[in-house]
N, C-alpha and C. Protein backbone atom coordinates (compact mmCIF):
# COMPACT_ATOMS: atom_id res chain seq x y z
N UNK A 1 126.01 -81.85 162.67
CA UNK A 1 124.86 -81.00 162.47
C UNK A 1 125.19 -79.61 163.02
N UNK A 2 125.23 -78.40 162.28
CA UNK A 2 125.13 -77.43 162.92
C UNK A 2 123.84 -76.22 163.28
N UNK A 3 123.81 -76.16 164.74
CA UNK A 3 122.91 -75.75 164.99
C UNK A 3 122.89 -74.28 165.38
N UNK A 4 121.85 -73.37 165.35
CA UNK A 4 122.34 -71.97 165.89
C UNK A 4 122.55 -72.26 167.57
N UNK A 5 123.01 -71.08 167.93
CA UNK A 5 123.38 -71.62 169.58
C UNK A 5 122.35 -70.26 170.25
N UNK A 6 121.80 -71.12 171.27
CA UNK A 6 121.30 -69.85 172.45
C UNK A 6 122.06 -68.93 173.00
N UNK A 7 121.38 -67.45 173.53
CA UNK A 7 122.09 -67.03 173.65
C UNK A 7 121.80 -66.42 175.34
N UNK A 8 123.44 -66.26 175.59
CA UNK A 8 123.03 -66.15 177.15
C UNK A 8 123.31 -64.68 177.71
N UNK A 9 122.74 -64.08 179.09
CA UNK A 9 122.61 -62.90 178.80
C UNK A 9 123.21 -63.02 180.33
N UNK A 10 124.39 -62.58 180.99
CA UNK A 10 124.89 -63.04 182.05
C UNK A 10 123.81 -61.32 183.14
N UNK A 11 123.13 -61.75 184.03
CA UNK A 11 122.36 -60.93 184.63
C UNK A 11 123.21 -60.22 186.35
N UNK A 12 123.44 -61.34 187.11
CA UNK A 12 124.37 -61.25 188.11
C UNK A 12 125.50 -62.12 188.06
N UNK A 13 126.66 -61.82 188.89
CA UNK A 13 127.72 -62.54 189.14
C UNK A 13 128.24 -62.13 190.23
N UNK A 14 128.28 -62.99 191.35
CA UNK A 14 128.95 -62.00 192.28
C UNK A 14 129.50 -63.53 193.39
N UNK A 15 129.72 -63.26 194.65
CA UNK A 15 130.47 -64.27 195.42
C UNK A 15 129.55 -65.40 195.62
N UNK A 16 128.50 -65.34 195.37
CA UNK A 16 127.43 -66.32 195.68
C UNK A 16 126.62 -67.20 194.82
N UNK A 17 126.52 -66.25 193.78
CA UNK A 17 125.42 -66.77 192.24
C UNK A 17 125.92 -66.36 191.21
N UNK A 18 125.48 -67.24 190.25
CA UNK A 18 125.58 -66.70 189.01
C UNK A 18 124.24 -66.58 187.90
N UNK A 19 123.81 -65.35 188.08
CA UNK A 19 122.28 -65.66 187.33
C UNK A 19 122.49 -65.25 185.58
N UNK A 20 121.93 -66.51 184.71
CA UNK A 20 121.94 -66.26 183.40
C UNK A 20 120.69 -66.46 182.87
N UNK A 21 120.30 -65.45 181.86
CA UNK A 21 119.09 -65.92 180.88
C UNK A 21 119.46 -66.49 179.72
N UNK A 22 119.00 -67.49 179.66
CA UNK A 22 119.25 -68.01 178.06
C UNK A 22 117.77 -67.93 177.05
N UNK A 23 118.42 -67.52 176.03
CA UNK A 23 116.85 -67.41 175.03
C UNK A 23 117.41 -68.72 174.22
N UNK A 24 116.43 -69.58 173.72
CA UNK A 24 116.56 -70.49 172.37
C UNK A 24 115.74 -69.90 171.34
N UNK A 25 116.06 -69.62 170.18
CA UNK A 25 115.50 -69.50 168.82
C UNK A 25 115.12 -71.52 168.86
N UNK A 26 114.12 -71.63 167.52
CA UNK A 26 113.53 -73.42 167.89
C UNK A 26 114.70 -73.65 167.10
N UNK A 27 115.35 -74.60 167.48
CA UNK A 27 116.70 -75.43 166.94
C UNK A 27 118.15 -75.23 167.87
N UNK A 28 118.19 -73.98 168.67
CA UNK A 28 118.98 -73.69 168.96
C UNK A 28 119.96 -74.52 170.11
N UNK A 29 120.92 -74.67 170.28
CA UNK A 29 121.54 -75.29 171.36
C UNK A 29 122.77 -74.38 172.02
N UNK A 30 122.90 -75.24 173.53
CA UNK A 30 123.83 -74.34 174.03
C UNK A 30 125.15 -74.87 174.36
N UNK A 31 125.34 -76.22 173.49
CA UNK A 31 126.58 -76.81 173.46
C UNK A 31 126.80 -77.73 174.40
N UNK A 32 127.56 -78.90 174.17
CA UNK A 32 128.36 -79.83 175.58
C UNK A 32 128.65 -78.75 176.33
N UNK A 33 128.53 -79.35 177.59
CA UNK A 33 128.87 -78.41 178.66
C UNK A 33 129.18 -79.09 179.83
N UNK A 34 129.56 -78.97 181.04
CA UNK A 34 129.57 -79.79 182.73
C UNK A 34 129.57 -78.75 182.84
N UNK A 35 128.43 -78.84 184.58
CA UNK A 35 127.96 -77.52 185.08
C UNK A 35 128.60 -77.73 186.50
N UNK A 36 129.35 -76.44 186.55
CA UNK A 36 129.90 -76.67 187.48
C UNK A 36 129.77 -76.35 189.23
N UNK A 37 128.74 -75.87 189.25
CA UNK A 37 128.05 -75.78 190.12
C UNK A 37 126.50 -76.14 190.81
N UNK A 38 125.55 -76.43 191.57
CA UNK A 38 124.49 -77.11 191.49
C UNK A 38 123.72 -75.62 191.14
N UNK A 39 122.98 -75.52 190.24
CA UNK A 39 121.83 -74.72 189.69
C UNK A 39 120.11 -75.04 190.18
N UNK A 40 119.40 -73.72 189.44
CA UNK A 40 117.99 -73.97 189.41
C UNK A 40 117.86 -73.16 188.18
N UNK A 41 116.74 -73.84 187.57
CA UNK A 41 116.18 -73.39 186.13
C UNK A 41 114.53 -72.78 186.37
N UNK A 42 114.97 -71.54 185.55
CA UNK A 42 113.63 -70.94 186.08
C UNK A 42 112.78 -70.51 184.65
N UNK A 43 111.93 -71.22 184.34
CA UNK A 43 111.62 -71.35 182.93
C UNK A 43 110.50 -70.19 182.65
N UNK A 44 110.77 -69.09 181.65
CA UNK A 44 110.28 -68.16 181.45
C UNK A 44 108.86 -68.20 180.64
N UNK A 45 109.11 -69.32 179.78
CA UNK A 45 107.89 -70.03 178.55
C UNK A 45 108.03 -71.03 178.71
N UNK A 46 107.01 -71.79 178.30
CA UNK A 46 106.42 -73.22 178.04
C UNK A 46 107.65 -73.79 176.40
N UNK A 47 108.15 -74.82 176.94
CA UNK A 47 108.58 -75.27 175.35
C UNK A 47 108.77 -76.53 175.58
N UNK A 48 109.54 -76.74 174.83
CA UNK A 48 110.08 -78.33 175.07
C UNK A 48 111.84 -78.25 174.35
N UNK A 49 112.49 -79.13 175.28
CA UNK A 49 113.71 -78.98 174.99
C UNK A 49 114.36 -80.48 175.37
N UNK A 50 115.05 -80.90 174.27
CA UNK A 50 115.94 -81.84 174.17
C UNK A 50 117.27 -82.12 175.05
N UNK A 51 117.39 -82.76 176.21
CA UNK A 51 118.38 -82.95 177.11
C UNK A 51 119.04 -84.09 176.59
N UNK A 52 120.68 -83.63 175.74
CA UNK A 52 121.28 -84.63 174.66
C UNK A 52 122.43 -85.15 176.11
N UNK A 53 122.45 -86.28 176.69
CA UNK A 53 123.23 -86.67 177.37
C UNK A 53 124.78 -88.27 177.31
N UNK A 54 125.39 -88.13 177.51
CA UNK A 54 126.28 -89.85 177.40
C UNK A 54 125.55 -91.21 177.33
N UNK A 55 124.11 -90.90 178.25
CA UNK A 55 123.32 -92.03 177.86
C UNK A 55 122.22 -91.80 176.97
N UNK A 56 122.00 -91.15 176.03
CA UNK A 56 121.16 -90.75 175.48
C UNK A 56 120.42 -89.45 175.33
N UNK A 57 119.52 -89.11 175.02
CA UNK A 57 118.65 -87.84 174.60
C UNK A 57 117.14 -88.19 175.46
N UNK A 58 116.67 -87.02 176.16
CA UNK A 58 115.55 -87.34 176.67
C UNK A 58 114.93 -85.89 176.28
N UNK A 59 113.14 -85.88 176.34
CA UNK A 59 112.90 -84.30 176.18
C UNK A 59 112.34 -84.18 177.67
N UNK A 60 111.91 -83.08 177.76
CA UNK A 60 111.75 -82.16 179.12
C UNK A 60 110.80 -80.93 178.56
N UNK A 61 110.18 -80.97 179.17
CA UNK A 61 108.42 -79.89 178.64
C UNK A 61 108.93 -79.39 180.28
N UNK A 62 108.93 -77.46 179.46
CA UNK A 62 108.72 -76.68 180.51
C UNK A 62 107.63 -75.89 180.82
N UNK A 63 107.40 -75.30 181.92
CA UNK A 63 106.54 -74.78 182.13
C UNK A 63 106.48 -73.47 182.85
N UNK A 64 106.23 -72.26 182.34
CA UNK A 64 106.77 -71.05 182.76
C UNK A 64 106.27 -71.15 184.28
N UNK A 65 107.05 -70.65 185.07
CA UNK A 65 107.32 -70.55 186.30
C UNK A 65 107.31 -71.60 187.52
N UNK A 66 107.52 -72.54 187.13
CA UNK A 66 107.76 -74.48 187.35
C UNK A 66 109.36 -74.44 187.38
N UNK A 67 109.96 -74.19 188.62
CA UNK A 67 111.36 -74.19 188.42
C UNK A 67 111.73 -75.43 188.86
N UNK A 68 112.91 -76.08 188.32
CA UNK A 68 113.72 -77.60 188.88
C UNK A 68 115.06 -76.78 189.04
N UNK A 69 115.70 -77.82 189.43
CA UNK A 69 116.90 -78.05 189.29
C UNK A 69 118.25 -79.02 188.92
N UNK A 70 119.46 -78.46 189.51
CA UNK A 70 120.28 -79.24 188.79
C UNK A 70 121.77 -79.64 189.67
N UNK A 71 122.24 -80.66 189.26
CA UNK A 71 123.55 -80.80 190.18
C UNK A 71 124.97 -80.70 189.52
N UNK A 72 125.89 -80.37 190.46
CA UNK A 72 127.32 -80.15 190.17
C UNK A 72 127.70 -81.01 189.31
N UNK A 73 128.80 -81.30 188.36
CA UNK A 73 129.13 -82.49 187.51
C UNK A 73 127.69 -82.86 186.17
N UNK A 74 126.55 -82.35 186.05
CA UNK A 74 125.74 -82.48 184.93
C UNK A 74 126.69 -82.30 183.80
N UNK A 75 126.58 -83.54 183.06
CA UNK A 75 127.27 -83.04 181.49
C UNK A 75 126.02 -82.94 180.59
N UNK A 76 126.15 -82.45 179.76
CA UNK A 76 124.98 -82.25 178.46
C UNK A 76 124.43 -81.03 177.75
N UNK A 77 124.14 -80.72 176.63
CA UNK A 77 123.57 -80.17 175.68
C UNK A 77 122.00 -79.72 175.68
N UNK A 78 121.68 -78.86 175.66
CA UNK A 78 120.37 -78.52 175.89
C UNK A 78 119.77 -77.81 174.37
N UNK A 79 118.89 -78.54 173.99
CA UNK A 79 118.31 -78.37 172.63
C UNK A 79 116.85 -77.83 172.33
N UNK A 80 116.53 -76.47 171.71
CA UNK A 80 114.87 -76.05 171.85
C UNK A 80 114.43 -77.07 170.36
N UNK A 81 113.38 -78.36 171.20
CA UNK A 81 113.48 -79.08 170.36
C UNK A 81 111.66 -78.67 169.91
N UNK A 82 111.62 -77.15 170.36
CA UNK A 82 109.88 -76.93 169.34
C UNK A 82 110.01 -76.37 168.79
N UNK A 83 108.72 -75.01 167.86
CA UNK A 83 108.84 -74.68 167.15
C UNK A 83 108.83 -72.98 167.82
N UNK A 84 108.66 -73.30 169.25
CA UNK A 84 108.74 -71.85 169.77
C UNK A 84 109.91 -71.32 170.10
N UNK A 85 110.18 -69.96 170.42
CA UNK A 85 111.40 -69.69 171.55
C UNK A 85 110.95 -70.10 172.66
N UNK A 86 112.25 -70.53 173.40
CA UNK A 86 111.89 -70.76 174.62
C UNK A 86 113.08 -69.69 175.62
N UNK A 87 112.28 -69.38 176.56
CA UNK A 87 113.33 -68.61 177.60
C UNK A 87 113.65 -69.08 179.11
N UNK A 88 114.26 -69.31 179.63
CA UNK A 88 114.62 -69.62 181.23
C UNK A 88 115.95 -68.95 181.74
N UNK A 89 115.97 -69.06 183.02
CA UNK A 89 116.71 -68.42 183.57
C UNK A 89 117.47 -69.32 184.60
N UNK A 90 119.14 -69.25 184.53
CA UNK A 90 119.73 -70.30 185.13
C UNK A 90 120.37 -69.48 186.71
N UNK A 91 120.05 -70.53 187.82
CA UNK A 91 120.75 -69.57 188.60
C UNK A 91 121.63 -70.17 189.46
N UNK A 92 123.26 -70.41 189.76
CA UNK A 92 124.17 -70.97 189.77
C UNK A 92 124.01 -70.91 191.22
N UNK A 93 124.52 -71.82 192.21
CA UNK A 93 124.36 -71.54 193.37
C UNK A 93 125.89 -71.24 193.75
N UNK A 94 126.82 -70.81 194.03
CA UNK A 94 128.21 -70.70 194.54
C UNK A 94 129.15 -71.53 196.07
């Protein structure tokens, strides 16, 4: 299936963090990936997005300014599985 891909907008980078915005157009994905550092997601809009993983696919409803997070070694694909854009902001811990 090919999908359009999100796009990421690298904001800081420096010895400590790495802060990225990603926008999804609805369909969009941001590819297999392992994250290589533990993160926090800081969700700009409400959407819903498809977390495609080794054991399966789960969705995840965000909620603008409801941040989670994430750990070192995460593998998976992140999919805007509505009909909105969705925006968040990833921020890498170093």
């Amino acid at each position: 299936m090919n999908r359009k891909q999100a796009v990421p907008t690298l904001q800081l980078d420096n010895d400590r963090t790495v802060v990225t915005e990603w926008r999804f157009e609805p369909g969009a994905e941001t590819g297999w990936h392992v994250h290589g550092h533990d993160y926090v997601i800081v969700p700009m809009t409400d959407g819903e997005l498809s977390i495609e993983t080794s054991s399966g696919t789960r969705t995840s409803r965000l909620t603008a300014g409801r941040s989670y997070s994430g750990s070192k070694g995460v593998e998976h694909n992140v999919v805007n599985a509505g009909g909105e854009p969705v925006v968040f902001v990833e921020i890498e811990i170093l």
